[in-house]
PDB file of N, CA and C in Angstrom:
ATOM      1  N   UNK A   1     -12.032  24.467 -10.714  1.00  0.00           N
ATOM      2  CA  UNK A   1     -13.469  24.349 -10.634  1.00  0.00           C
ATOM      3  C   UNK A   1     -13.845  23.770  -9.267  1.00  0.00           C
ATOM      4  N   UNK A   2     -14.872  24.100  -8.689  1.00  0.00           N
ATOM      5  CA  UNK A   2     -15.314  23.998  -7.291  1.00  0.00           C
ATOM      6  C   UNK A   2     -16.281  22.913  -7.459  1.00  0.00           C
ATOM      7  N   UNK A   3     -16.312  21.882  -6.802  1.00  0.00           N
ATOM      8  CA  UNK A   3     -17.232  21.067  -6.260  1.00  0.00           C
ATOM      9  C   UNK A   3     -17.700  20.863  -5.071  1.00  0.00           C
ATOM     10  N   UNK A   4     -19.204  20.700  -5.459  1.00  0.00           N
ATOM     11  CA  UNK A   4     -19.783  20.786  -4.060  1.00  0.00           C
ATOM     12  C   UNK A   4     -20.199  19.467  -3.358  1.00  0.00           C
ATOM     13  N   UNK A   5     -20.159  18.977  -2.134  1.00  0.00           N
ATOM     14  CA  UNK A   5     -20.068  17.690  -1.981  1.00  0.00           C
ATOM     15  C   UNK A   5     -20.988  17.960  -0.604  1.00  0.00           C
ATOM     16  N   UNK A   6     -22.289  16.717  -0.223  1.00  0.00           N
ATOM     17  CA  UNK A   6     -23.054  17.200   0.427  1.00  0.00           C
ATOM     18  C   UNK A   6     -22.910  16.098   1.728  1.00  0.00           C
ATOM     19  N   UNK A   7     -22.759  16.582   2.729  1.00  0.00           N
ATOM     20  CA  UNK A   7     -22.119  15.645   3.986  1.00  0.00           C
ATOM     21  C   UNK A   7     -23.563  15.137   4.558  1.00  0.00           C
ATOM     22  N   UNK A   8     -23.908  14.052   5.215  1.00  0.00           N
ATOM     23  CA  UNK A   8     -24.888  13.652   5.831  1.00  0.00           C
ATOM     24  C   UNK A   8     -25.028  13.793   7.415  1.00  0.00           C
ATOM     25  N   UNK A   9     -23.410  13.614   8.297  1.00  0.00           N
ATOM     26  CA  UNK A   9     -23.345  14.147   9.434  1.00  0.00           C
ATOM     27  C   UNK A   9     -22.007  14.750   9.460  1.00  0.00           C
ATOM     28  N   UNK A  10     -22.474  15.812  10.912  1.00  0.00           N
ATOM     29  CA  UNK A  10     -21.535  16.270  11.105  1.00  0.00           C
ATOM     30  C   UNK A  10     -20.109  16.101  11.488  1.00  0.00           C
ATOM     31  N   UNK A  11     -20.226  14.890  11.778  1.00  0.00           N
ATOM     32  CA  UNK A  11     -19.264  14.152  12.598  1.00  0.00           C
ATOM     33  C   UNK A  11     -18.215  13.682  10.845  1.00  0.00           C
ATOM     34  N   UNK A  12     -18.500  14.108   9.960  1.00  0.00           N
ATOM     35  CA  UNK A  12     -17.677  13.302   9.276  1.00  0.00           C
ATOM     36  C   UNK A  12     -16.392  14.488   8.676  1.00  0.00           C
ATOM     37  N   UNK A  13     -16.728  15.425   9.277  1.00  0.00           N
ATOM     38  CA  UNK A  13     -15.846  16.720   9.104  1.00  0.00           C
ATOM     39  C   UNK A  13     -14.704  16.296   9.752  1.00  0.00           C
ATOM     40  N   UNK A  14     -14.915  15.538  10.252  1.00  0.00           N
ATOM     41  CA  UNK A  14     -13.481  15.205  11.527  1.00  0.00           C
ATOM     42  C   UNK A  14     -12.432  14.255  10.425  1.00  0.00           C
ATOM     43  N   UNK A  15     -12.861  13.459   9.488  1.00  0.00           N
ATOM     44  CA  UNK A  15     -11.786  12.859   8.398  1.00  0.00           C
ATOM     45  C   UNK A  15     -11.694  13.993   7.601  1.00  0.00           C
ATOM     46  N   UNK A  16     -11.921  14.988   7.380  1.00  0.00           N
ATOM     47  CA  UNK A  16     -11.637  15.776   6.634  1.00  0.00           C
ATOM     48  C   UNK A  16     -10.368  16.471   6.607  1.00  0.00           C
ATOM     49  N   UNK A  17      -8.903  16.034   6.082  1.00  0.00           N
ATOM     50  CA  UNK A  17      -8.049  16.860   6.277  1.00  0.00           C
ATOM     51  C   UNK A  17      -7.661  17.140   4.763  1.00  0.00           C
ATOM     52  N   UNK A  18      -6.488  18.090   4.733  1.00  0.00           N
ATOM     53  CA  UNK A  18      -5.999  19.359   3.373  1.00  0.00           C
ATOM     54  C   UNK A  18      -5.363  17.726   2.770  1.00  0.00           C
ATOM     55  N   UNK A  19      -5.287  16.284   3.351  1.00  0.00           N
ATOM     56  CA  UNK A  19      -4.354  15.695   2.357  1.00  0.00           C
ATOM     57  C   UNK A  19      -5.212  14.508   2.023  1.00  0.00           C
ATOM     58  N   UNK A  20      -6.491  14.526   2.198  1.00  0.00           N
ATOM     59  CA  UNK A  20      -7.702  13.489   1.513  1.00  0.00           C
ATOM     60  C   UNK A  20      -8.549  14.162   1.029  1.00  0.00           C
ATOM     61  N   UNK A  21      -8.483  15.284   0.958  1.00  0.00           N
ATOM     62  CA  UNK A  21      -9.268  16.189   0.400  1.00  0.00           C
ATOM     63  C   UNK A  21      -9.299  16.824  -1.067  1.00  0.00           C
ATOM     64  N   UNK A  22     -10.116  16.513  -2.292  1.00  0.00           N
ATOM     65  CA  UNK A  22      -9.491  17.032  -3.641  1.00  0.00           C
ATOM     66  C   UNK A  22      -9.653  18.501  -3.635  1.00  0.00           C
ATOM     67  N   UNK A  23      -8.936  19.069  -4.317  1.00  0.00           N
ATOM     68  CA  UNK A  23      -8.674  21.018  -4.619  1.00  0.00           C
ATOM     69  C   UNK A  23      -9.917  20.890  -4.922  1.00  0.00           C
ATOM     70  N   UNK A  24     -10.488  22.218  -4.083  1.00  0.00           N
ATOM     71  CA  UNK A  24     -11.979  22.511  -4.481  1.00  0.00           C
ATOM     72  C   UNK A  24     -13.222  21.799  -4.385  1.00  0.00           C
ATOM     73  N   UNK A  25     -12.494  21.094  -3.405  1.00  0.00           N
ATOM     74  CA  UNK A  25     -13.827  20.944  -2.880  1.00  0.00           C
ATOM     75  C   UNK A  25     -14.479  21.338  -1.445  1.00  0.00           C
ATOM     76  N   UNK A  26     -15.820  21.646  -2.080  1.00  0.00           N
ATOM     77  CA  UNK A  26     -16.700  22.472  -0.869  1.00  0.00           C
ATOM     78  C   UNK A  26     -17.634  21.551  -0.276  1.00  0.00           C
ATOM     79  N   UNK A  27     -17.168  21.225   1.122  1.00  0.00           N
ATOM     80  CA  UNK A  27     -18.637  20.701   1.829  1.00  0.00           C
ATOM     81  C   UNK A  27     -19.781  21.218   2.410  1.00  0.00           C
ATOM     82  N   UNK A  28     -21.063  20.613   2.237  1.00  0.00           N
ATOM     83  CA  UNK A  28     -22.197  20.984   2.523  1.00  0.00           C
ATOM     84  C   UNK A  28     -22.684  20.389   3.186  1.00  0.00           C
ATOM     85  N   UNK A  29     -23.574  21.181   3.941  1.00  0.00           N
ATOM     86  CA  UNK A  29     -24.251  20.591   5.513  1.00  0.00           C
ATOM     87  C   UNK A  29     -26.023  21.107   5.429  1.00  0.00           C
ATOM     88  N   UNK A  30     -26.697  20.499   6.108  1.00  0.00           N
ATOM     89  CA  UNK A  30     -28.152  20.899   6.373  1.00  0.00           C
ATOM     90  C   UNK A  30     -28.746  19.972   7.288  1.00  0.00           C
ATOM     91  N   UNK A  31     -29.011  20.284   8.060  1.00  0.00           N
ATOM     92  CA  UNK A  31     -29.616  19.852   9.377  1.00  0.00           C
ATOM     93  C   UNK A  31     -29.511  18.082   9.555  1.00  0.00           C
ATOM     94  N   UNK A  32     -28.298  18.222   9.733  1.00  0.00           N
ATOM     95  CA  UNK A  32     -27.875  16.543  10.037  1.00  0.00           C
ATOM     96  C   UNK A  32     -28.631  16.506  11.259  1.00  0.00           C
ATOM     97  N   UNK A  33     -28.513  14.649  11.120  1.00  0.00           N
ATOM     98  CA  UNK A  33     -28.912  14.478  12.404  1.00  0.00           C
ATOM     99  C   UNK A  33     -28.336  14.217  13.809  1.00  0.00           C
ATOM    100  N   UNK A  34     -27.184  14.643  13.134  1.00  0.00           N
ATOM    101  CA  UNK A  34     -25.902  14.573  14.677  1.00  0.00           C
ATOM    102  C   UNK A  34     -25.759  16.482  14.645  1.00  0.00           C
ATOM    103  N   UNK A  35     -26.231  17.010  14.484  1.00  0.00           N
ATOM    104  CA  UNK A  35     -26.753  18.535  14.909  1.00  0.00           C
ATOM    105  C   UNK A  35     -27.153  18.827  16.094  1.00  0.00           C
ATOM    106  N   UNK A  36     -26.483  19.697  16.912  1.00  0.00           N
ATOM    107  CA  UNK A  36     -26.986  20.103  18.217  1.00  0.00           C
ATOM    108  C   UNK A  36     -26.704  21.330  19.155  1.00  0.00           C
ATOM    109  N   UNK A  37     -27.591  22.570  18.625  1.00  0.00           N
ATOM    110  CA  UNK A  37     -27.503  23.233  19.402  1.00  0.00           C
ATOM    111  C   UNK A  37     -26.230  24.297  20.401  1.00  0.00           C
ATOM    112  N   UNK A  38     -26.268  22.821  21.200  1.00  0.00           N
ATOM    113  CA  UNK A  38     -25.781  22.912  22.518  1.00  0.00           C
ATOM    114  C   UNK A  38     -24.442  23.009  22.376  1.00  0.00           C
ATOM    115  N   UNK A  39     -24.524  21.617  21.524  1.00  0.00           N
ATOM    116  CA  UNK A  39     -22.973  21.358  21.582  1.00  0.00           C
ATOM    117  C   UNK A  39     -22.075  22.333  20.054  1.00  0.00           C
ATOM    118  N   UNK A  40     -22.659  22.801  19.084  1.00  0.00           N
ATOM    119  CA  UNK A  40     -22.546  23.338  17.801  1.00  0.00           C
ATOM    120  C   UNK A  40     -22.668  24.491  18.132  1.00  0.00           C
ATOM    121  N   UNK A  41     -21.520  25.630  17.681  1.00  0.00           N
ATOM    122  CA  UNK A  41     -22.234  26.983  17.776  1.00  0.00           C
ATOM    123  C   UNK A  41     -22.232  27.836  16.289  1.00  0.00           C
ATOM    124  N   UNK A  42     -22.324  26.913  15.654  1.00  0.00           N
ATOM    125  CA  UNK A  42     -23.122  27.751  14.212  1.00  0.00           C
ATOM    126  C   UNK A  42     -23.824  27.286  13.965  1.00  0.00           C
ATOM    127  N   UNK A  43     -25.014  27.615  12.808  1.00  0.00           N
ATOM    128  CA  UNK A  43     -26.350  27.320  12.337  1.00  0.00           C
ATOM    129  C   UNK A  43     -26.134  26.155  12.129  1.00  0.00           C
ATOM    130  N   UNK A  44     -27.540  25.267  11.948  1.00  0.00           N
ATOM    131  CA  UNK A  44     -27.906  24.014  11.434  1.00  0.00           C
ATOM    132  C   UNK A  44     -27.410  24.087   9.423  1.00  0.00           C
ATOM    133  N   UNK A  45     -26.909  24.913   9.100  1.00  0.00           N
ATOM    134  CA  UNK A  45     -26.311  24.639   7.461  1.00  0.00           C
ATOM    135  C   UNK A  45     -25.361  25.233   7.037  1.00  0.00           C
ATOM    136  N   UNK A  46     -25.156  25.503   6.208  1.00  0.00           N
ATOM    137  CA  UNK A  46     -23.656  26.002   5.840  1.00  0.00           C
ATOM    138  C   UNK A  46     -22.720  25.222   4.875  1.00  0.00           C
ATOM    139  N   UNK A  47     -21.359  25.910   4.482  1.00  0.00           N
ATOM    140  CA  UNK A  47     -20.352  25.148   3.839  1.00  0.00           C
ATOM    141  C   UNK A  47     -18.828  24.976   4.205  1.00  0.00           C
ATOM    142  N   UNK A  48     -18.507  23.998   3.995  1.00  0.00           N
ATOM    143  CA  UNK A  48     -17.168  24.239   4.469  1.00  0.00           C
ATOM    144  C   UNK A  48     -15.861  24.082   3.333  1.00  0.00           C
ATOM    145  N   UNK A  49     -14.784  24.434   4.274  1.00  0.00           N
ATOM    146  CA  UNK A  49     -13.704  24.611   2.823  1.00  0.00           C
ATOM    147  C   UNK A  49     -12.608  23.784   3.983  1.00  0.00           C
ATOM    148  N   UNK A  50     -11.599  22.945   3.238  1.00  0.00           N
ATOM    149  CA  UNK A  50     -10.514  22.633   4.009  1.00  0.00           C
ATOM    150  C   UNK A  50      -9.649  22.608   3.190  1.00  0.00           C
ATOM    151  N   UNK A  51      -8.523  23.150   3.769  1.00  0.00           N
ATOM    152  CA  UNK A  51      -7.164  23.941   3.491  1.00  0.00           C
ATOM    153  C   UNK A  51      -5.788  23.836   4.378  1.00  0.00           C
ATOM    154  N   UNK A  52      -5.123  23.491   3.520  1.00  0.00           N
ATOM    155  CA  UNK A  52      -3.813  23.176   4.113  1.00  0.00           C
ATOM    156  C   UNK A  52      -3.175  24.610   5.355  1.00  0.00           C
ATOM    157  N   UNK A  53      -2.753  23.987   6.076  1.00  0.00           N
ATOM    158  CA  UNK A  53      -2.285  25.355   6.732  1.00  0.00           C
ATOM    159  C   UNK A  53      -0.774  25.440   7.502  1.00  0.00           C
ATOM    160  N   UNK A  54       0.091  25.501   7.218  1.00  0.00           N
ATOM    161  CA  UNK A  54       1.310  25.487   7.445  1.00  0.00           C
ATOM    162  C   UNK A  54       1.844  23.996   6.831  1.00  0.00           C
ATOM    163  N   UNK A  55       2.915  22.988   7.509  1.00  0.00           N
ATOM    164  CA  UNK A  55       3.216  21.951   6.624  1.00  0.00           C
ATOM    165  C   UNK A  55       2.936  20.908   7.168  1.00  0.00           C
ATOM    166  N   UNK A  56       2.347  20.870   8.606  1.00  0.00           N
ATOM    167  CA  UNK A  56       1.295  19.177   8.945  1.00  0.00           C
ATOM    168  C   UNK A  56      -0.108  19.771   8.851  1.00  0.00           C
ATOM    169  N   UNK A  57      -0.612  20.880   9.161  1.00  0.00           N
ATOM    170  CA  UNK A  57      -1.785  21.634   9.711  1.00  0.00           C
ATOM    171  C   UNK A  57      -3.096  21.363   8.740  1.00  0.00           C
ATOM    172  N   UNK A  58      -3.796  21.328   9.237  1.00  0.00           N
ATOM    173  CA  UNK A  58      -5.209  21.530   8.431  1.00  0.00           C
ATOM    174  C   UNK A  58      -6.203  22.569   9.115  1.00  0.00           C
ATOM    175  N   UNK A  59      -6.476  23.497   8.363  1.00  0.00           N
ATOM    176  CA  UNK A  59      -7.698  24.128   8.834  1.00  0.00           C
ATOM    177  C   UNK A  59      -9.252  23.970   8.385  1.00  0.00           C
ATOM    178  N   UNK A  60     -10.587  23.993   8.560  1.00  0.00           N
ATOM    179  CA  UNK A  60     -11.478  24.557   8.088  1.00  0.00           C
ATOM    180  C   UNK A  60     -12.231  25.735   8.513  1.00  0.00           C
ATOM    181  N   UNK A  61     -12.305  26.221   7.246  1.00  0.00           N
ATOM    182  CA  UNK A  61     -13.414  27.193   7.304  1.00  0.00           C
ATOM    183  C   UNK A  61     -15.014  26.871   7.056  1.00  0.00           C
ATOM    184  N   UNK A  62     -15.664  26.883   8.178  1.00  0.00           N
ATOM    185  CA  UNK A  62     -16.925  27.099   8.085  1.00  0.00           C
ATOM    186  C   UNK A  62     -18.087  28.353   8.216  1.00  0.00           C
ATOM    187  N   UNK A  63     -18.415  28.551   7.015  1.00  0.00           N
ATOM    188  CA  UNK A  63     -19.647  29.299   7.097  1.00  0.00           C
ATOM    189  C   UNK A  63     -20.949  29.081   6.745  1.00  0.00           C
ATOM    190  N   UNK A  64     -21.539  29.509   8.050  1.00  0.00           N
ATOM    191  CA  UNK A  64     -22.730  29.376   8.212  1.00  0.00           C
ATOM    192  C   UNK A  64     -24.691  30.059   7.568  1.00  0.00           C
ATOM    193  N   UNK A  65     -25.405  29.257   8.248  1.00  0.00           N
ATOM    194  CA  UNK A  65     -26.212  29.595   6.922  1.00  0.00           C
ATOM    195  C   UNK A  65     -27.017  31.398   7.643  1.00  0.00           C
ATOM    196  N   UNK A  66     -26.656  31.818   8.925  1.00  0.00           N
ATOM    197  CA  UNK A  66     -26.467  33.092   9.321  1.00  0.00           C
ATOM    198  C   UNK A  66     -25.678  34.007   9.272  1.00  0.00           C
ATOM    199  N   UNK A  67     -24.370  33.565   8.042  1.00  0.00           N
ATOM    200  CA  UNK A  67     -23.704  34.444   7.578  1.00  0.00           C
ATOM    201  C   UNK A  67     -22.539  34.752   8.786  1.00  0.00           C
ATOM    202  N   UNK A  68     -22.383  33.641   9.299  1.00  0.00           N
ATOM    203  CA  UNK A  68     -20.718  34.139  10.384  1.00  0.00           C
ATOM    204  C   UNK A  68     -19.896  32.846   9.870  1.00  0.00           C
ATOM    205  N   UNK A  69     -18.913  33.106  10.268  1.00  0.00           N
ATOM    206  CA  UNK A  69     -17.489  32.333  10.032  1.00  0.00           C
ATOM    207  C   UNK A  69     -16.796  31.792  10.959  1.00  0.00           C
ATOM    208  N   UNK A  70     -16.325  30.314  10.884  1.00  0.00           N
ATOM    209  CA  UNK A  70     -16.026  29.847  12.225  1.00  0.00           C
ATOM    210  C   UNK A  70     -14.638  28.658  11.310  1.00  0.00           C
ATOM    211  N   UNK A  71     -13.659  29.262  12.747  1.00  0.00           N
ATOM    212  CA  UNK A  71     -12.408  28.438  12.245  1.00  0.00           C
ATOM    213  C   UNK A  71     -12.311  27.194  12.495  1.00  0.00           C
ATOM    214  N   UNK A  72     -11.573  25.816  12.679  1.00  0.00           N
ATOM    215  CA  UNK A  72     -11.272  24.920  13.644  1.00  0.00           C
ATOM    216  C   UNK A  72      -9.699  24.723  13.003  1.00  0.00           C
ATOM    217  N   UNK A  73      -8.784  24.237  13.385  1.00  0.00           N
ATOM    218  CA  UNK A  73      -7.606  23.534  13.150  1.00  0.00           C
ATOM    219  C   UNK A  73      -7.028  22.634  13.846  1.00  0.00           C
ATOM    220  N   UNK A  74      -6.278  21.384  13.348  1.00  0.00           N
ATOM    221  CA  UNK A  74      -5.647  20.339  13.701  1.00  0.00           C
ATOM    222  C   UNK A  74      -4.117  20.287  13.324  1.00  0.00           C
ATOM    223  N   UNK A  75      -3.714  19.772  14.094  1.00  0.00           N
ATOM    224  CA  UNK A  75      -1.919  19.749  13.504  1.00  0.00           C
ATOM    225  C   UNK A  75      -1.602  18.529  13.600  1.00  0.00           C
ATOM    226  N   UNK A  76      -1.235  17.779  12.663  1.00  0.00           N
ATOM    227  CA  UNK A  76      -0.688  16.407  13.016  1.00  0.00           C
ATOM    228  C   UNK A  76      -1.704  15.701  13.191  1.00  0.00           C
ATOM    229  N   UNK A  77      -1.327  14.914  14.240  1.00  0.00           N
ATOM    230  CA  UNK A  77      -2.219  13.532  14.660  1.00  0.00           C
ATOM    231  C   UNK A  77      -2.826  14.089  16.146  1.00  0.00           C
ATOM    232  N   UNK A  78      -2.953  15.622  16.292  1.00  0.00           N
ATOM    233  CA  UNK A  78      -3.598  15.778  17.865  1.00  0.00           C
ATOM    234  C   UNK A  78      -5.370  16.144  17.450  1.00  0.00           C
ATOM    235  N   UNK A  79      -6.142  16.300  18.719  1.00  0.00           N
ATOM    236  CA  UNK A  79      -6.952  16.408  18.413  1.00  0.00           C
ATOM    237  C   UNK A  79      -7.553  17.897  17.808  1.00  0.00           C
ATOM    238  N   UNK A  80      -8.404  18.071  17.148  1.00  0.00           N
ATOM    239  CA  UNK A  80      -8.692  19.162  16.530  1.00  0.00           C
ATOM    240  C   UNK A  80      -9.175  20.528  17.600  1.00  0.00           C
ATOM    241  N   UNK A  81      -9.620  21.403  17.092  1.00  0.00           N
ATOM    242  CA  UNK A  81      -9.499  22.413  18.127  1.00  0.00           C
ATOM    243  C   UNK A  81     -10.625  22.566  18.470  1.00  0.00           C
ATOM    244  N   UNK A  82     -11.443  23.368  19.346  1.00  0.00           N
ATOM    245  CA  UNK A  82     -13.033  24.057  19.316  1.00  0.00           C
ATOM    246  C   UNK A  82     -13.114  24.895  17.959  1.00  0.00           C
ATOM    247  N   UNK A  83     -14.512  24.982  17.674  1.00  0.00           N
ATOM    248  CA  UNK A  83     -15.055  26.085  16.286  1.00  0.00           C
ATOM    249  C   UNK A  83     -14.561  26.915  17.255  1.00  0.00           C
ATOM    250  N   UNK A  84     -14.200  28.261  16.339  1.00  0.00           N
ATOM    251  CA  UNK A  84     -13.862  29.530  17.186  1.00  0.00           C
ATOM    252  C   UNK A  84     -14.547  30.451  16.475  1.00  0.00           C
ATOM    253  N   UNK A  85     -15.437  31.416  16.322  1.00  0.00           N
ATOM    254  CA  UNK A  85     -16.002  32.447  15.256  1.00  0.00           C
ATOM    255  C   UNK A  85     -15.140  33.598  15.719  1.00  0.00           C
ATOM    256  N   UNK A  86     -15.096  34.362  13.930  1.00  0.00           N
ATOM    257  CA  UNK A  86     -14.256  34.900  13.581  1.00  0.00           C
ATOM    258  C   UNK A  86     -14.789  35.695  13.002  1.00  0.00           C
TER     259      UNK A  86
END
Protein backbone atom coordinates (compact mmCIF):
# COMPACT_ATOMS: atom_id res chain seq x y z
CA UNK A 1 0.00 0.00 0.00
CA UNK A 2 1.31 3.45 -1.04
CA UNK A 3 1.56 6.34 1.18
CA UNK A 4 1.57 9.65 0.47
CA UNK A 5 3.68 11.95 2.53
CA UNK A 6 3.61 15.77 1.92
CA UNK A 7 7.17 17.57 2.06
CA UNK A 8 7.23 21.31 3.06
CA UNK A 9 10.69 22.10 1.33
CA UNK A 10 12.52 21.09 -1.17
CA UNK A 11 15.60 20.83 0.35
CA UNK A 12 14.45 17.92 2.48
CA UNK A 13 14.63 15.46 -0.52
CA UNK A 14 18.29 15.50 0.10
CA UNK A 15 17.73 13.05 3.54
CA UNK A 16 15.81 11.08 1.52
CA UNK A 17 17.59 7.83 0.85
CA UNK A 18 16.18 3.87 -0.26
CA UNK A 19 17.45 3.06 3.60
CA UNK A 20 15.24 5.75 5.78
CA UNK A 21 12.74 5.53 3.62
CA UNK A 22 9.47 3.11 4.35
CA UNK A 23 8.28 0.79 1.08
CA UNK A 24 5.86 2.97 -0.54
CA UNK A 25 6.22 5.75 0.21
CA UNK A 26 5.43 8.68 -2.12
CA UNK A 27 6.58 12.23 -1.61
CA UNK A 28 4.71 15.27 -2.33
CA UNK A 29 5.64 18.68 -3.20
CA UNK A 30 3.66 22.07 -4.02
CA UNK A 31 5.15 25.23 -4.27
CA UNK A 32 7.59 25.22 -1.36
CA UNK A 33 9.15 27.98 -0.40
CA UNK A 34 12.71 26.98 -1.18
CA UNK A 35 11.32 26.64 -4.98
CA UNK A 36 13.15 28.30 -7.69
CA UNK A 37 12.87 28.50 -11.06
CA UNK A 38 16.30 29.10 -11.84
CA UNK A 39 17.84 26.85 -9.90
CA UNK A 40 14.88 23.76 -10.28
CA UNK A 41 14.14 22.48 -13.63
CA UNK A 42 10.80 20.87 -13.04
CA UNK A 43 7.48 22.36 -12.11
CA UNK A 44 6.67 23.95 -8.80
CA UNK A 45 4.68 20.24 -7.79
CA UNK A 46 4.87 16.89 -8.30
CA UNK A 47 5.78 13.45 -6.57
CA UNK A 48 8.52 11.65 -5.79
CA UNK A 49 9.47 7.94 -5.33
CA UNK A 50 12.89 6.76 -3.77
CA UNK A 51 14.34 3.54 -4.60
CA UNK A 52 17.15 1.56 -3.95
CA UNK A 53 19.46 1.30 -6.87
CA UNK A 54 22.26 -1.06 -7.06
CA UNK A 55 23.80 -1.99 -3.38
CA UNK A 56 24.95 1.61 -1.79
CA UNK A 57 22.88 3.71 -4.52
CA UNK A 58 19.78 5.60 -4.13
CA UNK A 59 17.80 7.00 -6.82
CA UNK A 60 14.72 9.33 -7.14
CA UNK A 61 12.23 9.60 -9.39
CA UNK A 62 10.55 12.76 -9.79
CA UNK A 63 7.52 13.64 -11.60
CA UNK A 64 6.32 16.61 -12.26
CA UNK A 65 3.09 18.46 -12.17
CA UNK A 66 3.76 19.06 -16.32
CA UNK A 67 3.94 15.56 -16.76
CA UNK A 68 7.96 15.00 -17.37
CA UNK A 69 10.25 12.84 -15.39
CA UNK A 70 13.41 13.71 -13.84
CA UNK A 71 16.12 11.36 -12.35
CA UNK A 72 18.76 12.30 -9.56
CA UNK A 73 21.12 9.61 -7.89
CA UNK A 74 23.60 9.34 -5.04
CA UNK A 75 26.01 6.55 -4.22
CA UNK A 76 27.31 6.27 -0.87
CA UNK A 77 28.24 9.21 1.08
CA UNK A 78 29.08 11.49 -2.28
CA UNK A 79 27.15 14.19 -3.25
CA UNK A 80 23.97 13.64 -5.18
CA UNK A 81 23.77 14.27 -8.84
CA UNK A 82 21.93 17.19 -11.00
CA UNK A 83 17.92 16.40 -11.84
CA UNK A 84 18.46 15.04 -15.30
CA UNK A 85 14.94 14.72 -17.39
CA UNK A 86 14.24 11.72 -18.93
Amino acid sequence: MFKYTLISLLSELDGLLWNNTSLGSIYTFNSTSDYDSKKHPFGAAGTVEVKRFGGSSTIQILYDINNHVFLRRKVGEEAWNAWTQV
